[in-house]
PDB file of N, CA and C in Angstrom:
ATOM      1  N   UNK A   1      -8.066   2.616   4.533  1.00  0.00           N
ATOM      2  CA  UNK A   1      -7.328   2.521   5.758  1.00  0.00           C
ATOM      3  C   UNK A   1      -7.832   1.316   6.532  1.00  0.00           C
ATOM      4  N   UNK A   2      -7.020   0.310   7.129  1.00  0.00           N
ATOM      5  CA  UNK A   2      -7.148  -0.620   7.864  1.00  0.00           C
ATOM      6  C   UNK A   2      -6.721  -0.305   9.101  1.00  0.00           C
ATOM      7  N   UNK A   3      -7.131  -0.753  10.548  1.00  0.00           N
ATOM      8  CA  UNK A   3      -6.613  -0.956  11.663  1.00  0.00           C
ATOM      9  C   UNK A   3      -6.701  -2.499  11.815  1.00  0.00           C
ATOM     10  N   UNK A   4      -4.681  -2.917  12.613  1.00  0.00           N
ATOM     11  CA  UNK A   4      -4.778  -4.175  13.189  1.00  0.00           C
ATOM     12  C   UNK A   4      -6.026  -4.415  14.575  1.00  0.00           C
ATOM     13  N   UNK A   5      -6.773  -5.543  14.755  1.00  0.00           N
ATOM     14  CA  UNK A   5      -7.541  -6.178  15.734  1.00  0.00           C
ATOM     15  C   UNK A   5      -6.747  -6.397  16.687  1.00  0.00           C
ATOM     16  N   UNK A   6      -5.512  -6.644  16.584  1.00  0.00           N
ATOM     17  CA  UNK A   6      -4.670  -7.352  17.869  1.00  0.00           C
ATOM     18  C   UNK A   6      -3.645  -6.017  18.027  1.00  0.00           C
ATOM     19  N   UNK A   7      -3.406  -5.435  17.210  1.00  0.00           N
ATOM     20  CA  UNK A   7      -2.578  -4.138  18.133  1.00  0.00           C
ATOM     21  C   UNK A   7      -2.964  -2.994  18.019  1.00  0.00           C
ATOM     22  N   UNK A   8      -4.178  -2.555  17.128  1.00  0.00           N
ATOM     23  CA  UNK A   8      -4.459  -1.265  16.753  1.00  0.00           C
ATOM     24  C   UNK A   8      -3.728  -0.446  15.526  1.00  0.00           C
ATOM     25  N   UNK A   9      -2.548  -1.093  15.462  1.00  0.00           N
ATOM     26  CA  UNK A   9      -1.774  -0.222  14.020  1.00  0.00           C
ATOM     27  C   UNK A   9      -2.538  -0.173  13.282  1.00  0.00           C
ATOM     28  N   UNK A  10      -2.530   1.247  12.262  1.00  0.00           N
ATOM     29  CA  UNK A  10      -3.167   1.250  11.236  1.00  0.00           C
ATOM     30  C   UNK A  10      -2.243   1.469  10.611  1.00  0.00           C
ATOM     31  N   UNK A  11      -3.105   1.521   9.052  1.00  0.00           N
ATOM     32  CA  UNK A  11      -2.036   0.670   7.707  1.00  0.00           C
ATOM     33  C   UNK A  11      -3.028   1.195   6.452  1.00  0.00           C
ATOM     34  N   UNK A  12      -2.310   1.877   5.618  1.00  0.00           N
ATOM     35  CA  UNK A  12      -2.925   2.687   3.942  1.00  0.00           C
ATOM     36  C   UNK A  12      -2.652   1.350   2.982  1.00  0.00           C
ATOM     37  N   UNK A  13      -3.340   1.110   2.762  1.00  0.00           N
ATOM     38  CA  UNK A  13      -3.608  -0.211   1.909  1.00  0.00           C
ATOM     39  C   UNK A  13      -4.035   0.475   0.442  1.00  0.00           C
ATOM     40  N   UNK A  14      -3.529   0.386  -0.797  1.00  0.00           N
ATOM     41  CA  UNK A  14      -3.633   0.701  -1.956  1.00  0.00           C
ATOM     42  C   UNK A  14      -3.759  -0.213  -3.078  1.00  0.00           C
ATOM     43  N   UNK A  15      -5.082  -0.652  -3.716  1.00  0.00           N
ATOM     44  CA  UNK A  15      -5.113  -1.603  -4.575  1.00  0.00           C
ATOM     45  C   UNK A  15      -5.438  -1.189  -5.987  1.00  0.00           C
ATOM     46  N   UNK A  16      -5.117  -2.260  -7.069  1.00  0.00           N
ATOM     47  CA  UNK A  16      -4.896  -1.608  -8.181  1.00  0.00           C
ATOM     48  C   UNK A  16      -5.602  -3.535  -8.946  1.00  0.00           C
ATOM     49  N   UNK A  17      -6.388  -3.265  -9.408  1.00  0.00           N
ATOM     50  CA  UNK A  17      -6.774  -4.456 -10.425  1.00  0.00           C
ATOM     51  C   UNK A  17      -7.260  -3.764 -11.512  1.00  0.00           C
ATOM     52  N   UNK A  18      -6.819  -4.791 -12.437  1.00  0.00           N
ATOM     53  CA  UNK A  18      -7.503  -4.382 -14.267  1.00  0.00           C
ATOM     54  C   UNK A  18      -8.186  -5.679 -14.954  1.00  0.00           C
ATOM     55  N   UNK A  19      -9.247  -5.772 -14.757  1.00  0.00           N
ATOM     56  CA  UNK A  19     -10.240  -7.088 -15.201  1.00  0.00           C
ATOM     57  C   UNK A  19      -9.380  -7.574 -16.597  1.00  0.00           C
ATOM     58  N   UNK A  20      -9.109  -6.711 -17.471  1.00  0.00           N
ATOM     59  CA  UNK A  20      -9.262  -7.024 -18.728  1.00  0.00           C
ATOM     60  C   UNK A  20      -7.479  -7.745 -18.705  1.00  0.00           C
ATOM     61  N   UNK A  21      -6.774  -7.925 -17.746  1.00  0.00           N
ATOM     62  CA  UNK A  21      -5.746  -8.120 -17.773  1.00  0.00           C
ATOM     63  C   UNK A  21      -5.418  -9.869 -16.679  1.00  0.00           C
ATOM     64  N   UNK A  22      -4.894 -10.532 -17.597  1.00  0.00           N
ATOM     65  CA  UNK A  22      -4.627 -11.111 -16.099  1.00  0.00           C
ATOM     66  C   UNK A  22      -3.549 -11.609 -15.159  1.00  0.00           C
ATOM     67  N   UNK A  23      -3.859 -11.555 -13.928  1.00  0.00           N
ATOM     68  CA  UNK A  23      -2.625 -11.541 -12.901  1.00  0.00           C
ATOM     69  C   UNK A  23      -2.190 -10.047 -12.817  1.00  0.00           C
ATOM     70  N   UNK A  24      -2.972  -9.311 -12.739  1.00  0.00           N
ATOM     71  CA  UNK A  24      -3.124  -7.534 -12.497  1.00  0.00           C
ATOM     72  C   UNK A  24      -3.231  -7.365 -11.105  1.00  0.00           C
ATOM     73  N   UNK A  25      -3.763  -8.422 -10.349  1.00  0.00           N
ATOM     74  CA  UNK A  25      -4.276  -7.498  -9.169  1.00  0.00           C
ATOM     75  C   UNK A  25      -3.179  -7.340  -8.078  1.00  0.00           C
ATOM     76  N   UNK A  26      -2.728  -6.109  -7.828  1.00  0.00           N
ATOM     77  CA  UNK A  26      -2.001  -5.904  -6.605  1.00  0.00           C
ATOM     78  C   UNK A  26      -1.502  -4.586  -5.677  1.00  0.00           C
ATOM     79  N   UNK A  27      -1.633  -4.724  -4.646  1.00  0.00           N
ATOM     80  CA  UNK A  27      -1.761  -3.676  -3.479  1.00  0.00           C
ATOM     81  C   UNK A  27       0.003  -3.617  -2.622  1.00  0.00           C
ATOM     82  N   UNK A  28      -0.385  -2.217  -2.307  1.00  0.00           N
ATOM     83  CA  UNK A  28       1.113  -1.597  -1.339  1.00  0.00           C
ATOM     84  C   UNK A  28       0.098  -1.527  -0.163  1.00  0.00           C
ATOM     85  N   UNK A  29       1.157  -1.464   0.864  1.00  0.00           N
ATOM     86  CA  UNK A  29       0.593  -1.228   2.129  1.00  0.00           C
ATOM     87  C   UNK A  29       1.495  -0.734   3.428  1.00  0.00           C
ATOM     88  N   UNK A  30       1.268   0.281   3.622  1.00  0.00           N
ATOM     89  CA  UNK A  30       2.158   1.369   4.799  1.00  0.00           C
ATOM     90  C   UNK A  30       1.742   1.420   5.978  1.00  0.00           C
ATOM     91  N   UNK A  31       2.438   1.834   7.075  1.00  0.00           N
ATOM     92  CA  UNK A  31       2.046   2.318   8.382  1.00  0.00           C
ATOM     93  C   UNK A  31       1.483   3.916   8.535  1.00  0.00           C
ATOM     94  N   UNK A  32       0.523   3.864   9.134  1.00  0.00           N
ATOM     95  CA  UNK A  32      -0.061   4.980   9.193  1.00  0.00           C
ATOM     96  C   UNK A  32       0.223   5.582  10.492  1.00  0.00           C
ATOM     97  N   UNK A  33       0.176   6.700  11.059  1.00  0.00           N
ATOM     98  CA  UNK A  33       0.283   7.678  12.190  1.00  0.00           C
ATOM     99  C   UNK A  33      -1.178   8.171  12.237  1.00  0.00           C
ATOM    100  N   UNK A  34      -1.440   8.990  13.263  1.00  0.00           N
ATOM    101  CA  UNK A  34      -1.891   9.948  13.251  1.00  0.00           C
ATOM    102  C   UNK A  34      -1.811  10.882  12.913  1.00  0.00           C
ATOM    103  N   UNK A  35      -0.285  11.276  12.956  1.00  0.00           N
ATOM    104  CA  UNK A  35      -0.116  12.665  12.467  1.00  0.00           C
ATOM    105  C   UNK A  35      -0.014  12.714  10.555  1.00  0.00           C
ATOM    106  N   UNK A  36      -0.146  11.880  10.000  1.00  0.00           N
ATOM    107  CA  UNK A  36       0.217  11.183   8.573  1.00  0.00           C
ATOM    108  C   UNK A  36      -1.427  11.672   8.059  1.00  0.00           C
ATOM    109  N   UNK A  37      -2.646  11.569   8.997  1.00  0.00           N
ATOM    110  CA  UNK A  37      -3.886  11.951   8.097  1.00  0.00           C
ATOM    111  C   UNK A  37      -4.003  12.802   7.447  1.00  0.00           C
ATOM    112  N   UNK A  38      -3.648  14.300   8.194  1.00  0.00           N
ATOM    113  CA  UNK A  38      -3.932  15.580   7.338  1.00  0.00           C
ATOM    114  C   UNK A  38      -3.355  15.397   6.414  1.00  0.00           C
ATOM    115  N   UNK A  39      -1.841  14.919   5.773  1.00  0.00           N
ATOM    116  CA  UNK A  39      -1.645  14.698   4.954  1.00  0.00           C
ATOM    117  C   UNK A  39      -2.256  14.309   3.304  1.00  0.00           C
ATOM    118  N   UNK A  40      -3.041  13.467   3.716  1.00  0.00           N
ATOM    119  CA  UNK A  40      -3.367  11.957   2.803  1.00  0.00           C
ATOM    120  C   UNK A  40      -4.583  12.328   2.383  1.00  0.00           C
ATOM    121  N   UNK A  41      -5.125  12.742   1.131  1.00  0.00           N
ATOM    122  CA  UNK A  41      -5.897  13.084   0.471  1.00  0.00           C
ATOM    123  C   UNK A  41      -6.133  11.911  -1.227  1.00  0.00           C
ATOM    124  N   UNK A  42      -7.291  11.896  -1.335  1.00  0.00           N
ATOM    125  CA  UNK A  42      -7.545  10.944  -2.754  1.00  0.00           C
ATOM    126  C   UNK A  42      -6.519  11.606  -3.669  1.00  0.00           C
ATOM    127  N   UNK A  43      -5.674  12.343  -3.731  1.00  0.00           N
ATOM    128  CA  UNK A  43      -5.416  12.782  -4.987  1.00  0.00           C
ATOM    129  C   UNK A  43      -3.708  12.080  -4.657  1.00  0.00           C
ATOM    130  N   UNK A  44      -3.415  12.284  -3.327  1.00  0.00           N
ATOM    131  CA  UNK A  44      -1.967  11.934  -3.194  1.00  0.00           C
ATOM    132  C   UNK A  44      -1.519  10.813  -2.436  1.00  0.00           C
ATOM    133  N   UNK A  45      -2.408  10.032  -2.473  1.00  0.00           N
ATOM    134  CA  UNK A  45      -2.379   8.419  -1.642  1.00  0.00           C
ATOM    135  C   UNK A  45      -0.875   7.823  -2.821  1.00  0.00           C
ATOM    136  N   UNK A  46      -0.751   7.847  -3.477  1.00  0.00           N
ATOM    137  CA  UNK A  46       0.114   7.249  -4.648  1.00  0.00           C
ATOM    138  C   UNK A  46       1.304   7.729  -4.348  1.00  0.00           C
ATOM    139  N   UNK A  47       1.926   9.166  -4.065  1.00  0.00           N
ATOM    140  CA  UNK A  47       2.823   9.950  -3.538  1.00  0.00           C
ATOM    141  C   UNK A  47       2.890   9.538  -1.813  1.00  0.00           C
ATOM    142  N   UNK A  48       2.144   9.381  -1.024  1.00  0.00           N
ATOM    143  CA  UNK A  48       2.349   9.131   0.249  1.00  0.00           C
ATOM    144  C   UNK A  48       3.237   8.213  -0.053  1.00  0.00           C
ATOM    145  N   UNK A  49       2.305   6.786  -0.371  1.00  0.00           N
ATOM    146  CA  UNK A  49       3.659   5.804  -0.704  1.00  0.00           C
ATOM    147  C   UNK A  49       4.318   5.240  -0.871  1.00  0.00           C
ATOM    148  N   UNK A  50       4.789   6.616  -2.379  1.00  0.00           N
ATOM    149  CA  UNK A  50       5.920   6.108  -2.866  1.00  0.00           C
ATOM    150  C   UNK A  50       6.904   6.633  -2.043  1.00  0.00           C
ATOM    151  N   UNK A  51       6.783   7.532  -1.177  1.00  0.00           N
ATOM    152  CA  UNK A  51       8.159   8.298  -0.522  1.00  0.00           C
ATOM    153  C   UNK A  51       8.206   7.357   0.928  1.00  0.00           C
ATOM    154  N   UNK A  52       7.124   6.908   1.353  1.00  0.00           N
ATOM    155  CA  UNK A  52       7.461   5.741   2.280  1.00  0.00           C
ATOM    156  C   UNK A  52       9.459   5.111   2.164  1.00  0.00           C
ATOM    157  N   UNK A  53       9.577   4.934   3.036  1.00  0.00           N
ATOM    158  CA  UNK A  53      11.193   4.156   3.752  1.00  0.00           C
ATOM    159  C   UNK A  53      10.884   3.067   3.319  1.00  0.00           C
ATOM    160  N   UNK A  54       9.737   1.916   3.706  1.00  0.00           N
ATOM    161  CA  UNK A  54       9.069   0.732   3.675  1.00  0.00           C
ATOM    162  C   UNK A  54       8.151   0.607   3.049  1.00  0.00           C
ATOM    163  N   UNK A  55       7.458  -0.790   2.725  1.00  0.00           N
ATOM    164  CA  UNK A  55       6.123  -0.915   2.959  1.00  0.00           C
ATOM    165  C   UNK A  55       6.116  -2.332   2.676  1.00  0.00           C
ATOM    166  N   UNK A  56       4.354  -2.653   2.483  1.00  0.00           N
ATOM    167  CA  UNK A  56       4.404  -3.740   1.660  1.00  0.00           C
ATOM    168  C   UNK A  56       3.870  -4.498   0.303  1.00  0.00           C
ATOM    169  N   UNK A  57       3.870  -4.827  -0.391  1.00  0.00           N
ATOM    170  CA  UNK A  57       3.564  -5.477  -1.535  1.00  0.00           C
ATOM    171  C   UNK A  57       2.900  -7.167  -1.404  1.00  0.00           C
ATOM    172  N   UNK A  58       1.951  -7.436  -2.213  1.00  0.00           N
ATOM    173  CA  UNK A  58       1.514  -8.195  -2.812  1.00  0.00           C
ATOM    174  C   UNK A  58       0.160  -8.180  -3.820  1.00  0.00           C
ATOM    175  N   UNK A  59       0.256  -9.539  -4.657  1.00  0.00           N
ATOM    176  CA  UNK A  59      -1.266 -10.181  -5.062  1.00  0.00           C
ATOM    177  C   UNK A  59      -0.618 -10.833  -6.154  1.00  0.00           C
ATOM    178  N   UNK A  60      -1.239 -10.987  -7.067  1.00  0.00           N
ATOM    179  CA  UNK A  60      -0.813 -12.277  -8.185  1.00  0.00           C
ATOM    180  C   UNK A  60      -0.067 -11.539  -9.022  1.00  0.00           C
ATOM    181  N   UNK A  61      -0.045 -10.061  -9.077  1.00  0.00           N
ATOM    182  CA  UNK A  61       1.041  -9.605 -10.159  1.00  0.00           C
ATOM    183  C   UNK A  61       2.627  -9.834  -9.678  1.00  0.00           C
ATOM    184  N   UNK A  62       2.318  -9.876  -8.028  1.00  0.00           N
ATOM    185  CA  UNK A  62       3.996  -9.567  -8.010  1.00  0.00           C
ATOM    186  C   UNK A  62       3.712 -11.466  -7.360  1.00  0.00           C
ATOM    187  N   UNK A  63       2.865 -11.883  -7.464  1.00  0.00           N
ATOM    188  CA  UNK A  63       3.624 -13.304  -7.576  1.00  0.00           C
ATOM    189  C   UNK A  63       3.134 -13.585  -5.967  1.00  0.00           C
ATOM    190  N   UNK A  64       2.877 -13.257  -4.975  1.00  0.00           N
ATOM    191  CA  UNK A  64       2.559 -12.808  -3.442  1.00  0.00           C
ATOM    192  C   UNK A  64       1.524 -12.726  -3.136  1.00  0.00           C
ATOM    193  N   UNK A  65       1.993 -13.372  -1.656  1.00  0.00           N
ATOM    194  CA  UNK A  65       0.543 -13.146  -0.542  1.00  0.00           C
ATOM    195  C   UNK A  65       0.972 -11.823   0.458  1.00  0.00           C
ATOM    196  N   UNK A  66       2.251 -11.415   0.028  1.00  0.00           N
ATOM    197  CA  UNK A  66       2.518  -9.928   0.757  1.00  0.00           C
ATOM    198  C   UNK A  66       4.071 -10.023   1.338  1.00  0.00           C
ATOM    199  N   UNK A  67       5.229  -9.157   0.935  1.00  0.00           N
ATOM    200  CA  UNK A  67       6.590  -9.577   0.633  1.00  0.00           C
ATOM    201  C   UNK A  67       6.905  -8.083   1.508  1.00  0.00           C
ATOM    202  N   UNK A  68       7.887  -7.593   2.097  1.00  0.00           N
ATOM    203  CA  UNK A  68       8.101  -6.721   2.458  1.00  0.00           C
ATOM    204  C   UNK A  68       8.985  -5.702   1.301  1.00  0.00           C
ATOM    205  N   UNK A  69       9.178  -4.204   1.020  1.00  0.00           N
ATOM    206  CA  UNK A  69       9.728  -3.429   0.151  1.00  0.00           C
ATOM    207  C   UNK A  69      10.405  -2.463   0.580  1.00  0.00           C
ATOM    208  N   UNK A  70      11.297  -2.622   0.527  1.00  0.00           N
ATOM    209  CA  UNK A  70      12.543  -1.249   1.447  1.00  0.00           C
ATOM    210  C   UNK A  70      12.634  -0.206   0.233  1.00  0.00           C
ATOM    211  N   UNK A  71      12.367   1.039   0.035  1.00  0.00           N
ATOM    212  CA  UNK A  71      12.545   2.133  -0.889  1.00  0.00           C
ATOM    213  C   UNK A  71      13.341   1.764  -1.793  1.00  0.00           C
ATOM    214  N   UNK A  72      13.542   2.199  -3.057  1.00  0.00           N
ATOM    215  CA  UNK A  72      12.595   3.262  -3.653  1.00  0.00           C
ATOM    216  C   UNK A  72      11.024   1.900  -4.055  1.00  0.00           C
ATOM    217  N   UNK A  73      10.077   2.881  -3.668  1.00  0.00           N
ATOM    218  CA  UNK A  73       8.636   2.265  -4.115  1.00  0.00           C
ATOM    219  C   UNK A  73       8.028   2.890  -5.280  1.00  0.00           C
ATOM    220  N   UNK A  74       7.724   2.419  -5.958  1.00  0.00           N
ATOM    221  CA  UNK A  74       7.117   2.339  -7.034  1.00  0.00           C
ATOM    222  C   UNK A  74       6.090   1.957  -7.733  1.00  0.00           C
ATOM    223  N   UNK A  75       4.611   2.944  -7.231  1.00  0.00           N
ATOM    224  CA  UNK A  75       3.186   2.185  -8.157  1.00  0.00           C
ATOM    225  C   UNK A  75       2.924   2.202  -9.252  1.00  0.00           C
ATOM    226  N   UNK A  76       2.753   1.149 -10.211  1.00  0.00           N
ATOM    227  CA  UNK A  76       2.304   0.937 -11.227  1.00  0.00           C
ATOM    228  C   UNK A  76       1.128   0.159 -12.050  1.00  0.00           C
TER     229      UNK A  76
END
């Protein structure tokens, strides 16, 4: 979990690299609530989201320094 410095939003940041691969590395990234914590457990960060409306994407797999993603989301 990240919080912005200049507005306070926080944001579920999800990264995924595979050494043995290359141009693997890349992360989603959502808006978080408060009310969104109880939710969000290690087991279902991947399911949070994918059911996200939004989010965002980047790193060298998808080619990005961070692109915006309107549903359906999809980690892989």
């Amino acid at each position: 979990m990240e919080t912005c410095i200049r507005c306070g939003a926080r944001w579920l940041k999800y990264l995924i690299e595979e050494p043995h691969y290359t141009r693997s590395g890349r992360w989603w990234r959502v808006p978080l609530t408060g009310a969104d914590l109880p939710e969000i457990g290690m087991d279902n960060i991947r399911q949070y989201i994918e059911k996200q409306p939004w989010c965002f994407v980047g790193g060298s797999f998808f080619n990005s320094t961070g692109a915006r993603k309107i549903a359906p989301i999809a980690i892989s």
